[in-house]
Protein backbone atom coordinates (compact mmCIF):
# COMPACT_ATOMS: atom_id res chain seq x y z
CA UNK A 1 83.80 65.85 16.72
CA UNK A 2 79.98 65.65 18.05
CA UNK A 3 80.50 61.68 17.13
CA UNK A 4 83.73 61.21 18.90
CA UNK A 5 81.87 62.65 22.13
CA UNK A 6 78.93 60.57 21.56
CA UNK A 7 81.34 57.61 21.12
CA UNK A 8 82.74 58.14 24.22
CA UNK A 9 79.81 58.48 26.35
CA UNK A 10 78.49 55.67 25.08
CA UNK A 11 81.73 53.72 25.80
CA UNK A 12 81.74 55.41 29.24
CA UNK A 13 77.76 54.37 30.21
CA UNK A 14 78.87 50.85 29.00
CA UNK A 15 81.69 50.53 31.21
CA UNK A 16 80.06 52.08 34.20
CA UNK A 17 76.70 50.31 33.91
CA UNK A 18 76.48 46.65 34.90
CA UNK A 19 72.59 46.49 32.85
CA UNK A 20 74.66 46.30 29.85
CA UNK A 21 77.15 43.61 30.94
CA UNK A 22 77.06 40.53 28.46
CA UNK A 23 75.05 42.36 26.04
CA UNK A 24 76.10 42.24 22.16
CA UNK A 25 78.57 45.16 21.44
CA UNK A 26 76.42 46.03 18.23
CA UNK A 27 72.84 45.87 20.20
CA UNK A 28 74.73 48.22 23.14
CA UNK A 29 75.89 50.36 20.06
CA UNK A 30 72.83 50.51 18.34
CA UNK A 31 70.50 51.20 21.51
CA UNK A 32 72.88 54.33 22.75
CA UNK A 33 73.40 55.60 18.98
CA UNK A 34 70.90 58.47 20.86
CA UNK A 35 72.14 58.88 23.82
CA UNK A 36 72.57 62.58 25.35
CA UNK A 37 74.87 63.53 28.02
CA UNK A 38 73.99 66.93 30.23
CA UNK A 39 76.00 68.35 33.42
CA UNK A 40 73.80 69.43 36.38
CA UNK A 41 74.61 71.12 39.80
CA UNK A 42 73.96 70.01 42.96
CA UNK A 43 71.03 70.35 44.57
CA UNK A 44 69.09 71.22 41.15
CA UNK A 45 65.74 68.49 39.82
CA UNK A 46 66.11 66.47 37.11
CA UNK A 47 62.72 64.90 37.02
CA UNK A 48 59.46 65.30 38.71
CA UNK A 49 56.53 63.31 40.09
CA UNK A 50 54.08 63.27 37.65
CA UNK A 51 56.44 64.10 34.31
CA UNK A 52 55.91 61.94 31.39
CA UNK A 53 58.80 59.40 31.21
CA UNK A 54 60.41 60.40 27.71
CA UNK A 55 63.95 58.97 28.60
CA UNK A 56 65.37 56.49 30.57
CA UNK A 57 69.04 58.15 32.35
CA UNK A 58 72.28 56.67 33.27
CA UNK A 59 74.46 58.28 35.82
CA UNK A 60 78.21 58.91 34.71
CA UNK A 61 79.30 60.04 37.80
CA UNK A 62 77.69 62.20 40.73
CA UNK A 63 74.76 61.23 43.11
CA UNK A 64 70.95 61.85 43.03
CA UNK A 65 68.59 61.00 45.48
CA UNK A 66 65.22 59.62 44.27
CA UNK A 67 62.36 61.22 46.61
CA UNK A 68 58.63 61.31 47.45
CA UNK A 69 56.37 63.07 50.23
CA UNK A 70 54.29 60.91 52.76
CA UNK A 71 50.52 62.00 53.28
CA UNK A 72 51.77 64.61 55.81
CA UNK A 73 53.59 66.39 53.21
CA UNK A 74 57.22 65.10 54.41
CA UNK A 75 59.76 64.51 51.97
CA UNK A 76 61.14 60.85 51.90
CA UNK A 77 63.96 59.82 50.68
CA UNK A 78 63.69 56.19 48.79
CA UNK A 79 66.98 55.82 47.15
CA UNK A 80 70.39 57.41 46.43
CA UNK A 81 72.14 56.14 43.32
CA UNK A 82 75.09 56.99 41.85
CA UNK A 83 77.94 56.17 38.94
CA UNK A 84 76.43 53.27 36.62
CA UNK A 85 72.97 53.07 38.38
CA UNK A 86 70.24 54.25 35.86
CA UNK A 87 66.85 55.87 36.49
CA UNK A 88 63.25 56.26 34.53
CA UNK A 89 62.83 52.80 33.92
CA UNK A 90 59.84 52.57 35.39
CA UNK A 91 57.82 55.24 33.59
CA UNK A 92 59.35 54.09 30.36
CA UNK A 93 57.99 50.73 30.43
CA UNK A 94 54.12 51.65 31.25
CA UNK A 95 53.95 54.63 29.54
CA UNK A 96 52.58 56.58 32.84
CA UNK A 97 53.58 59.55 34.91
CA UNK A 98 56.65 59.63 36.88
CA UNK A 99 56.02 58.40 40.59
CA UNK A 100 58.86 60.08 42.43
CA UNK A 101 61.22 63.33 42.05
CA UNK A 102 65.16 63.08 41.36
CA UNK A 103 66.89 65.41 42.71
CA UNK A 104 71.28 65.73 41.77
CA UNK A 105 73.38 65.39 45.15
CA UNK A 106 76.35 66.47 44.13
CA UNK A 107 77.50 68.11 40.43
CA UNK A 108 76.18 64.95 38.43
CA UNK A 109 76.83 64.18 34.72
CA UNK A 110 73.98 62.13 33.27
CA UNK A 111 73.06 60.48 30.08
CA UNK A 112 69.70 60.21 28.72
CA UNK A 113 68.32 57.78 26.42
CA UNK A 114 64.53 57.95 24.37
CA UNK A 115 62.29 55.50 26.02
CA UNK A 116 61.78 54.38 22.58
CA UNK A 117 65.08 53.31 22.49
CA UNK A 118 65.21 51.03 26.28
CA UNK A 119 62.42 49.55 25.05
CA UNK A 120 63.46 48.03 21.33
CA UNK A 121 66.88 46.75 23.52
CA UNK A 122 64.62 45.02 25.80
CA UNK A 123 62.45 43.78 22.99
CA UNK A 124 65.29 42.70 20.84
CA UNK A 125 67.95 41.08 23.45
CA UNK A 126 66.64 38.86 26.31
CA UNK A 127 69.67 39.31 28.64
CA UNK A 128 68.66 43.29 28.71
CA UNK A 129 65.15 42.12 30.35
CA UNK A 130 67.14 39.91 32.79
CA UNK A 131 69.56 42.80 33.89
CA UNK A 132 66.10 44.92 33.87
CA UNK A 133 64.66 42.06 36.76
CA UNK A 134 67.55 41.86 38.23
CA UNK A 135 67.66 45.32 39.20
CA UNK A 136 64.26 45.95 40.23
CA UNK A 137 64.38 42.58 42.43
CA UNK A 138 67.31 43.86 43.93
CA UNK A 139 65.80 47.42 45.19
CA UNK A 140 62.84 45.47 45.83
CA UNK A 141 64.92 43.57 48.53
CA UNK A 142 66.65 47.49 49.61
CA UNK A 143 63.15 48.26 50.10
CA UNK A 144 61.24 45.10 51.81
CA UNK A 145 64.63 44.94 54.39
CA UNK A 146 63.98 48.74 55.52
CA UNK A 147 60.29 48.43 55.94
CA UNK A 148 61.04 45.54 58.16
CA UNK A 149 63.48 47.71 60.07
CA UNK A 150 61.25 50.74 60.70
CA UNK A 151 60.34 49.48 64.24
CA UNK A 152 63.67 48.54 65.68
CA UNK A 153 66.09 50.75 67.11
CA UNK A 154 67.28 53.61 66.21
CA UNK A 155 71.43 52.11 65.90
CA UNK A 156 69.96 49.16 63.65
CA UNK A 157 68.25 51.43 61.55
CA UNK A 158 71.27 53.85 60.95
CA UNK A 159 73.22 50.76 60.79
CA UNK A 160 71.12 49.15 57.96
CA UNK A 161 70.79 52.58 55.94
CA UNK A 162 74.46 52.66 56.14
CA UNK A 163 74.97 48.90 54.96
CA UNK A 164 72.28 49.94 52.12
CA UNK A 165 74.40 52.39 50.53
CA UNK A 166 77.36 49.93 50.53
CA UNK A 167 75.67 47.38 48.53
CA UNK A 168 74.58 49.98 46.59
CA UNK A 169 76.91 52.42 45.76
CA UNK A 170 79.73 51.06 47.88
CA UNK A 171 83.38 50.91 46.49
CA UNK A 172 85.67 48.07 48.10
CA UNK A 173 89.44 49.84 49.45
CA UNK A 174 92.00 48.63 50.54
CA UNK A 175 90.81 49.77 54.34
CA UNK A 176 87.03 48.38 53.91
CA UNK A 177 84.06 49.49 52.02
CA UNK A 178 83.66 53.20 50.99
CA UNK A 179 80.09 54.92 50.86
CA UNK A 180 78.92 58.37 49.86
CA UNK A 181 79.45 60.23 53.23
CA UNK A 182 75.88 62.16 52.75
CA UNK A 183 74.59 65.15 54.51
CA UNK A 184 72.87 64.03 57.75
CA UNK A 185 69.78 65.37 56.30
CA UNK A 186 69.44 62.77 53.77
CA UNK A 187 70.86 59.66 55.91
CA UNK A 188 67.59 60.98 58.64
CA UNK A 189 65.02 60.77 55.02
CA UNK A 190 66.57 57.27 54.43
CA UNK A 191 66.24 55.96 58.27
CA UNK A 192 63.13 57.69 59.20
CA UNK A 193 64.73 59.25 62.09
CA UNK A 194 65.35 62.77 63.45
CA UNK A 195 68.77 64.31 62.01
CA UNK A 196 70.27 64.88 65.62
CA UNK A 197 69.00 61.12 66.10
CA UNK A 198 71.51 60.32 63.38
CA UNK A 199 73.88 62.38 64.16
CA UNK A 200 74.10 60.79 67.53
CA UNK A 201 74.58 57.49 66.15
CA UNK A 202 77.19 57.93 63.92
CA UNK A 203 79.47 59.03 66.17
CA UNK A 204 78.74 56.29 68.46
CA UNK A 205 79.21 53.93 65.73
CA UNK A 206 82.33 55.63 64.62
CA UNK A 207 83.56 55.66 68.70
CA UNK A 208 83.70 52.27 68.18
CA UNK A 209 85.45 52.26 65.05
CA UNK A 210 82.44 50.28 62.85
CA UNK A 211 82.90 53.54 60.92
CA UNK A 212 85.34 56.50 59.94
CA UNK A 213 84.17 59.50 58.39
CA UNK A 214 86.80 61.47 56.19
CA UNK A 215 85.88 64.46 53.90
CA UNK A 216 83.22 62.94 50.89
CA UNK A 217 83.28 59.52 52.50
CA UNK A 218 82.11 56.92 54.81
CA UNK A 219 84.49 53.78 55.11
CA UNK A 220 82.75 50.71 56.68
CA UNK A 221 86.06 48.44 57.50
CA UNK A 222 83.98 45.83 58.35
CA UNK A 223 81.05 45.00 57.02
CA UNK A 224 79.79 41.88 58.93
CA UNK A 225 80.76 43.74 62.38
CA UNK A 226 77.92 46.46 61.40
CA UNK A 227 75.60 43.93 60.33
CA UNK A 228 76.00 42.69 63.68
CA UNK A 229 74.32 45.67 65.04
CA UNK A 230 71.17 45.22 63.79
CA UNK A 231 69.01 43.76 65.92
């Protein structure tokens, strides 16, 4: 029974994760033969700055937010990932503390793979580093774009936090481009702005139907007509 289960959450990370796409079915089975899959709460901290990086984790389904603190002691959101995005990477490959906290969003299944394990995938099958670089030059971009952004208005900036999630974590619908609709809390971390600052903006951005906010989600209908507000 306990290798059915670990069947299928391997099968499931596979699916979900594009790091693994192309990559041998034996060297995919081989590298999750460990895998371990644990349910946490919202709201509750997986990792911490400063850990030791023992496992590198792949999100099933819920949402973290990866965070940090500024010299003044204010928390700073850097990233919110969700299904199929994976997490730990980083300390894994040079064997040093853990740089940021995760923290689950939402009720969040996650599994975790030994570093050990990443690493003789990476080591063994080339396209697994090339997913690996692809990935970090991609949040590399995320983050170079929003540093670039942190003097322009406060519309652009909501605007291009917004358009972040989508490429991100976004989910194409028949009615446009769905993202997590966060608390306001978290989209003000992600901007830099005040909370009533981006509460203010939403609904002006949603006044002019660029947005529509319904229960867990944002839907963008179109994407290029947000873009347009950034200035």
């Amino acid at each position: 029974m306990e290798d059915r289960y670990r069947l299928d959450l391997a099968k499931e990370v596979t699916l979900s994760t594009p790091f693994f796409e192309g990559l041998p079915k034996t060297a995919i089975e081989s590298a999750l033969s460990n895998l371990v899959s644990r349910s946490h709460p919202g709201n509750q901290v997986i990792l911490l700055e400063n850990d030791w990086g023992g496992s590198v984790y792949f999100i099933v389904n819920g949402w973290v937010k990866i965070r940090t603190y500024n010299l003044e002691g204010k928390e700073l959101t850097l990233n919110i990932l969700g299904r199929g995005e994976l997490f730990g990477e980083m300390a894994a490959l040079d064997e040093v503390p853990r740089s940021t906290d995760v923290i689950t969003l939402t009720p969040t299944q996650i599994g975790s793979l030994p570093s050990q394990d990443f690493i003789t995938l990476l080591n063994t099958e080339p396209l697994a580093g090339v997913r690996l670089a692809q990935l970090m030059a991609r949040r590399l971009r995320q983050v170079n774009r929003r540093l670039r952004l942190r003097e322009s208005d406060s519309a652009s900036r909501v605007a291009d936090t917004l358009l972040f999630l989508a490429e991100g974590q976004g989910i194409k619908g028949s009615t446009g481009v769905e993202i997590p609709n966060l608390p306001h809390r978290e989209l003000s971390s992600l901007s830099g702005l005040a909370r009533e600052t981006v509460t203010r903006v939403l609904t002006k951005l949603e006044k002019k139907k660029l947005i529509k906010r319904s229960g867990e989600f944002i839907c963008i209908p179109d994407v290029s007509a947000l873009e347009q507000m950034i200035i």
